[in-house]
Protein backbone atom coordinates (compact mmCIF):
# COMPACT_ATOMS: atom_id res chain seq x y z
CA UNK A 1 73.39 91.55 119.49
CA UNK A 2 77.48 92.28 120.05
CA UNK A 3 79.21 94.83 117.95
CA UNK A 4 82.60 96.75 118.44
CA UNK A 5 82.78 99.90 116.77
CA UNK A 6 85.97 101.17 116.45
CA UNK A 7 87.04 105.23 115.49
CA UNK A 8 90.33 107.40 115.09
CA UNK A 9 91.90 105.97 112.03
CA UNK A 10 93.33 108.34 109.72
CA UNK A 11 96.49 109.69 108.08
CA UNK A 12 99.33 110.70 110.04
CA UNK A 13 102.95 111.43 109.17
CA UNK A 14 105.71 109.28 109.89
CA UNK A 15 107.25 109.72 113.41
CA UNK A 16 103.58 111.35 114.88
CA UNK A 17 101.12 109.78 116.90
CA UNK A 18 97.03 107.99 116.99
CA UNK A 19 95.12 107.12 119.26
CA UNK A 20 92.19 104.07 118.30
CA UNK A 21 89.13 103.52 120.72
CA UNK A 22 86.84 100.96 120.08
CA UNK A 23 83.74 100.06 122.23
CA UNK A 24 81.95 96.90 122.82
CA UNK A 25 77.88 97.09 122.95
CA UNK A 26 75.20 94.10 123.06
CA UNK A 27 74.06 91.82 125.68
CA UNK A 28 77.39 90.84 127.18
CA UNK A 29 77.53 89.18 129.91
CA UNK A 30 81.30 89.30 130.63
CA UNK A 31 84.42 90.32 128.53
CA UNK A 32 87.56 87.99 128.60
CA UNK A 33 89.95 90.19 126.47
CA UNK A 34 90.02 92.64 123.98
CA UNK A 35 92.48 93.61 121.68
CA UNK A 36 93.69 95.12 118.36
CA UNK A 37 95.02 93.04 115.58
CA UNK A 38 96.08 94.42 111.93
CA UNK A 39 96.23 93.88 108.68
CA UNK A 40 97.98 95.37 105.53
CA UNK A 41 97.40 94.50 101.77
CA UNK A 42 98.72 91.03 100.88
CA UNK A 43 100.04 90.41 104.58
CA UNK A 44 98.15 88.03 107.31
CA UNK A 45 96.49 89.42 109.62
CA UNK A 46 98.84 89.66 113.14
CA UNK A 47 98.51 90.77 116.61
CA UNK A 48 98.89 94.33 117.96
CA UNK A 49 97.83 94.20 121.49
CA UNK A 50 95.37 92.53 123.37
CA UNK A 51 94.38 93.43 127.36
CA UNK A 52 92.43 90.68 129.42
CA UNK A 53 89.92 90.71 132.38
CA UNK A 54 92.31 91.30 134.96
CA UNK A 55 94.34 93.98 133.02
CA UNK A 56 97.34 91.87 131.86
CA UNK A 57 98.81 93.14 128.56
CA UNK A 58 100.07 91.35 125.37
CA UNK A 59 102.24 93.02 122.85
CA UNK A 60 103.96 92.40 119.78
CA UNK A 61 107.60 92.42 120.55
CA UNK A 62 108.07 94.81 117.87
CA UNK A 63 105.67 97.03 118.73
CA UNK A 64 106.37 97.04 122.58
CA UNK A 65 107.13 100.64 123.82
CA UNK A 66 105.51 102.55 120.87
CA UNK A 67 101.92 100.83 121.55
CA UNK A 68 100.18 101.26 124.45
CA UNK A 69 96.90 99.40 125.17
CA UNK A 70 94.61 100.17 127.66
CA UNK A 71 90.68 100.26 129.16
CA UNK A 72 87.74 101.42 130.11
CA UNK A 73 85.75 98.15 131.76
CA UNK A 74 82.88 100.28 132.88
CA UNK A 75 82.52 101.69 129.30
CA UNK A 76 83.40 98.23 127.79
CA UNK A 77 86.11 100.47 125.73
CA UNK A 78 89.45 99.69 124.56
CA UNK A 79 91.82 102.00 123.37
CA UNK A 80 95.55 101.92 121.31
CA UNK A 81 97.97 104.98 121.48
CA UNK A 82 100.19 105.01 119.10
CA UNK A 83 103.39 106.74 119.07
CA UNK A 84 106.63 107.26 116.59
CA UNK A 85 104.27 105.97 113.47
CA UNK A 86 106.14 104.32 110.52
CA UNK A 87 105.38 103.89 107.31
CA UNK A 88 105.29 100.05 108.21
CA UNK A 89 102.84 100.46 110.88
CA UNK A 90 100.02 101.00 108.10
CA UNK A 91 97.16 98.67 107.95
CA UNK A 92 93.52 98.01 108.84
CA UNK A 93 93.23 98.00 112.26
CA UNK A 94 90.79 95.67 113.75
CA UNK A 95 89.00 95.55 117.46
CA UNK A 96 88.73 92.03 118.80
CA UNK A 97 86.63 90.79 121.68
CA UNK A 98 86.56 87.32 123.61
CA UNK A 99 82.87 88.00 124.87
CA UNK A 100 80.72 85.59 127.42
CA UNK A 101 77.32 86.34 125.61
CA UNK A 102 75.48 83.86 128.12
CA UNK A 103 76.54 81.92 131.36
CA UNK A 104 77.17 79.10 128.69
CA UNK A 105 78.02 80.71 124.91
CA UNK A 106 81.23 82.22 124.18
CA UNK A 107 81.53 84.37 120.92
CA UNK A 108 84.96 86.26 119.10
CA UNK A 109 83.88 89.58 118.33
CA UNK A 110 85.94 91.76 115.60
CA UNK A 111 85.01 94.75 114.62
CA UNK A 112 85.09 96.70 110.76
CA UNK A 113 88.21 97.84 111.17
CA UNK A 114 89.74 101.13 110.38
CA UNK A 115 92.64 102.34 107.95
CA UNK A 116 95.40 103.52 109.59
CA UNK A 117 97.71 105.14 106.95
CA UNK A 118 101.18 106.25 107.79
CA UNK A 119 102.88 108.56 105.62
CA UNK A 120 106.59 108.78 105.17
């Protein structure tokens, strides 16, 4: 009924730049945040960014000012540039939704993920 589906993961070389969309689809009846968490082998899974309803931005303080978060409400789209890639920054990187699914259910949404590989 909800999915995220997320594209642009790939390989890039340390110090270039990605970009990550990911796009909500279902019955939703409203969207409280979206974001992008990640996760690399053996490490928990932590925030990236998230962006809520009315367009206020959380970052990872290490991350802050080579991630940018942004959206696309009509199009129910997210989207993560990333700039000045390090080899650290390589994970799985997962879409996350707070979605209203009815005037009364609430739902967490993630999506597959996608491999974001940074080479040094």
């Amino acid at each position: 009924q909800v999915q995220l589906v997320e594209s642009g993961g790939g390989l890039v070389q340390a110090g270039g730049s990605l970009g990550l969309s990911c796009a909500a689809s279902g019955s939703i009846f409203s969207i409280n945040a979206m974001g992008w968490y990640r996760q690399a082998p053996g490490k928990q899974r932590e925030l990236v960014a998230k962006i809520r309803s009315g367009g206020s931005t959380d970052y990872a303080d290490s991350l802050k000012g080579r991630f940018t978060i942004s959206w696309d409400s009509a199009k129910k789209t997210i989207y993560l540039q990333m700039n000045s890639l390090k080899p650290g920054d390589t994970a799985v990187y997962y879409c996350h939704a707070d979605v209203v699914v009815t005037s009364r259910a609430y739902l967490a949404v993630w999506g597959q993920g996608t491999l974001v590989t940074v080479s040094s």
